[in-house]
Protein backbone atom coordinates (compact mmCIF):
# COMPACT_ATOMS: atom_id res chain seq x y z
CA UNK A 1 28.91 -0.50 -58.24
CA UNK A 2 29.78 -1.85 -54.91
CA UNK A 3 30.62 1.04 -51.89
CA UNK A 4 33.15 -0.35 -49.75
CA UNK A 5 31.71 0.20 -45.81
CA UNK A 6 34.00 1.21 -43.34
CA UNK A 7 33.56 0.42 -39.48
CA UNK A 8 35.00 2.78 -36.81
CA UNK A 9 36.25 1.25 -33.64
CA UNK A 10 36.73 3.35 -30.65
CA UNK A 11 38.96 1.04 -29.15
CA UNK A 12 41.56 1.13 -32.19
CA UNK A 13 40.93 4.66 -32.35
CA UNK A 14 42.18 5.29 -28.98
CA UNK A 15 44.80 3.15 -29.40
CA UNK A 16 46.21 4.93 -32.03
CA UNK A 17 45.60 7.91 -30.66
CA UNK A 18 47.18 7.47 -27.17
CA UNK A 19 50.75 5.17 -29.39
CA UNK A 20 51.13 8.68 -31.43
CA UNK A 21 51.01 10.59 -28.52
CA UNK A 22 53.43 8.87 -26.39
CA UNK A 23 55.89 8.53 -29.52
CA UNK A 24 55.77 12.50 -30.25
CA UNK A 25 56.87 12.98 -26.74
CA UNK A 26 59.60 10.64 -26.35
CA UNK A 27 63.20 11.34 -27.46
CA UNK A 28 64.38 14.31 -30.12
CA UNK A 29 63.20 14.59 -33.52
CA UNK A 30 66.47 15.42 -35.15
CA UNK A 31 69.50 13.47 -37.30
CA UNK A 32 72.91 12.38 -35.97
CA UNK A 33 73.66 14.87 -39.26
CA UNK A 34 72.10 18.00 -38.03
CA UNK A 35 73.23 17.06 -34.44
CA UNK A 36 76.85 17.45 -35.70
CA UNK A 37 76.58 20.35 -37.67
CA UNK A 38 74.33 22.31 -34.98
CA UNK A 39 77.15 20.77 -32.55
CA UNK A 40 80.18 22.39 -34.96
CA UNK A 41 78.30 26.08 -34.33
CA UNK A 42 76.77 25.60 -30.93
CA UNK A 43 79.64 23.89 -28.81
CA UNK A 44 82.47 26.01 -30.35
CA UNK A 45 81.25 29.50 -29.70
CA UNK A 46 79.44 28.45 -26.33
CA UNK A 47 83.12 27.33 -25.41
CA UNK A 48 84.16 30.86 -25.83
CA UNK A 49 81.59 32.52 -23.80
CA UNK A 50 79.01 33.49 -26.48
CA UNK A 51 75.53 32.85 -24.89
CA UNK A 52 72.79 30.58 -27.05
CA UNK A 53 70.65 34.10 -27.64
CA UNK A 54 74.29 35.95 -29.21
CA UNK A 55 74.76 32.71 -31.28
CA UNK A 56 71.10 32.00 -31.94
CA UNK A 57 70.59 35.87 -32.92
CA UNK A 58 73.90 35.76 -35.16
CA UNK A 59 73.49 32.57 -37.00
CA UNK A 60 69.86 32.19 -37.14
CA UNK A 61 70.52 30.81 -40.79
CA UNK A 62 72.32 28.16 -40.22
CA UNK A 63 70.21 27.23 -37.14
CA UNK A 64 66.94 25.71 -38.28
CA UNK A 65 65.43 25.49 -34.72
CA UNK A 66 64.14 27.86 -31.86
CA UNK A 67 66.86 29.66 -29.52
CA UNK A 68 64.50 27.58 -26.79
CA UNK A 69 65.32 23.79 -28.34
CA UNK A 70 68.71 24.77 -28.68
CA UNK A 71 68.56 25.64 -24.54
CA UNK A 72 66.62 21.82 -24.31
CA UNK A 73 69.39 20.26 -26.22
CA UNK A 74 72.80 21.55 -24.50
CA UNK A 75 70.57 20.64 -21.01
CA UNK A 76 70.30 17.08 -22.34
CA UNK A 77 74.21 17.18 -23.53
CA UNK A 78 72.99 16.25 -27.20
CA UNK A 79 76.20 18.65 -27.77
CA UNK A 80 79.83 18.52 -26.80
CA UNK A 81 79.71 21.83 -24.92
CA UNK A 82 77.57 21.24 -21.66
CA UNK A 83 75.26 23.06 -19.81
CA UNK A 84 77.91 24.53 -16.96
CA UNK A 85 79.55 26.07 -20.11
CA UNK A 86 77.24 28.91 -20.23
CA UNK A 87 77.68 31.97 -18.88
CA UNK A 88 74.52 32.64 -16.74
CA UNK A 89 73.92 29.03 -16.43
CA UNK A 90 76.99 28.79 -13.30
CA UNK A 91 76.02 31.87 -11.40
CA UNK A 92 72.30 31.42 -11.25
CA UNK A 93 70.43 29.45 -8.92
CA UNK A 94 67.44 27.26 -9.86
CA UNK A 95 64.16 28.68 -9.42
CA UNK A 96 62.10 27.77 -6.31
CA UNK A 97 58.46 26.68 -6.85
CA UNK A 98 56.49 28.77 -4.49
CA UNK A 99 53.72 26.25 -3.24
CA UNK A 100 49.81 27.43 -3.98
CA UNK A 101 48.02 27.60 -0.91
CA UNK A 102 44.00 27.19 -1.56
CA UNK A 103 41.66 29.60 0.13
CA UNK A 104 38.79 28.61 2.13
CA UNK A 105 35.94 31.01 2.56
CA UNK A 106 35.62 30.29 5.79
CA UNK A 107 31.78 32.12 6.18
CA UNK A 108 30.74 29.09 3.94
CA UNK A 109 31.12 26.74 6.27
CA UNK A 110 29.26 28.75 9.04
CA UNK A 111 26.55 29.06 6.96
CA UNK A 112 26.26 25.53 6.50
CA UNK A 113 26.14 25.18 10.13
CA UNK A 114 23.38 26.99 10.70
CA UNK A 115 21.46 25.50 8.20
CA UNK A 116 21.77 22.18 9.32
């Protein structure tokens, strides 16, 4: 009986690896199918003024993804109601990213003086 040896290559590894990666982060993981039926619930009632939590709370049966995708997908107008169709979506401003200052203990580098 003959065992069959197998040889692991890092290189192919990593290869793999990094290709699966890249390809589970690119584009959206759903059917033109399920695009057009989320599109029949989502886009009509968002065009009436329901917000995605109302319709995500009320229909959470026929929607087979998070109340946060949903949000991703009318950003990236996957549906035929857009993003400026939402209620809070007009009046609120984007968020400003407060920029993280670093610290210096400044007594460090007095000590270090002195030693020197």
């Amino acid at each position: 009986m003959l065992l069959k040896k197998i040889l692991y290559r890092a290189i192919n590894a990593d290869n793999r690896y990094r290709k699966t990666l890249s390809e589970s982060r690119t584009g959206v993981n759903i059917t033109e199918e399920e695009i057009k039926h989320l599109d029949g619930i989502v886009s009509l009632l968002l065009l009436k003024g329901q917000s995605i939590r109302h319709i995500f709370n009320n229909h959470s049966d026929e929607i087979m993804i998070s109340d946060k995708t949903l949000y991703s997908y009318v950003n990236n107008s996957l549906f035929t109601a857009r993003n400026i169709d939402m209620p809070r979506t007009v009046r609120m401003s984007p968020r400003k990213n407060k920029s993280k200052t670093l610290k210096i203990d400044k007594s460090y580098k007095i000590l270090c003086e002195h030693i020197i």
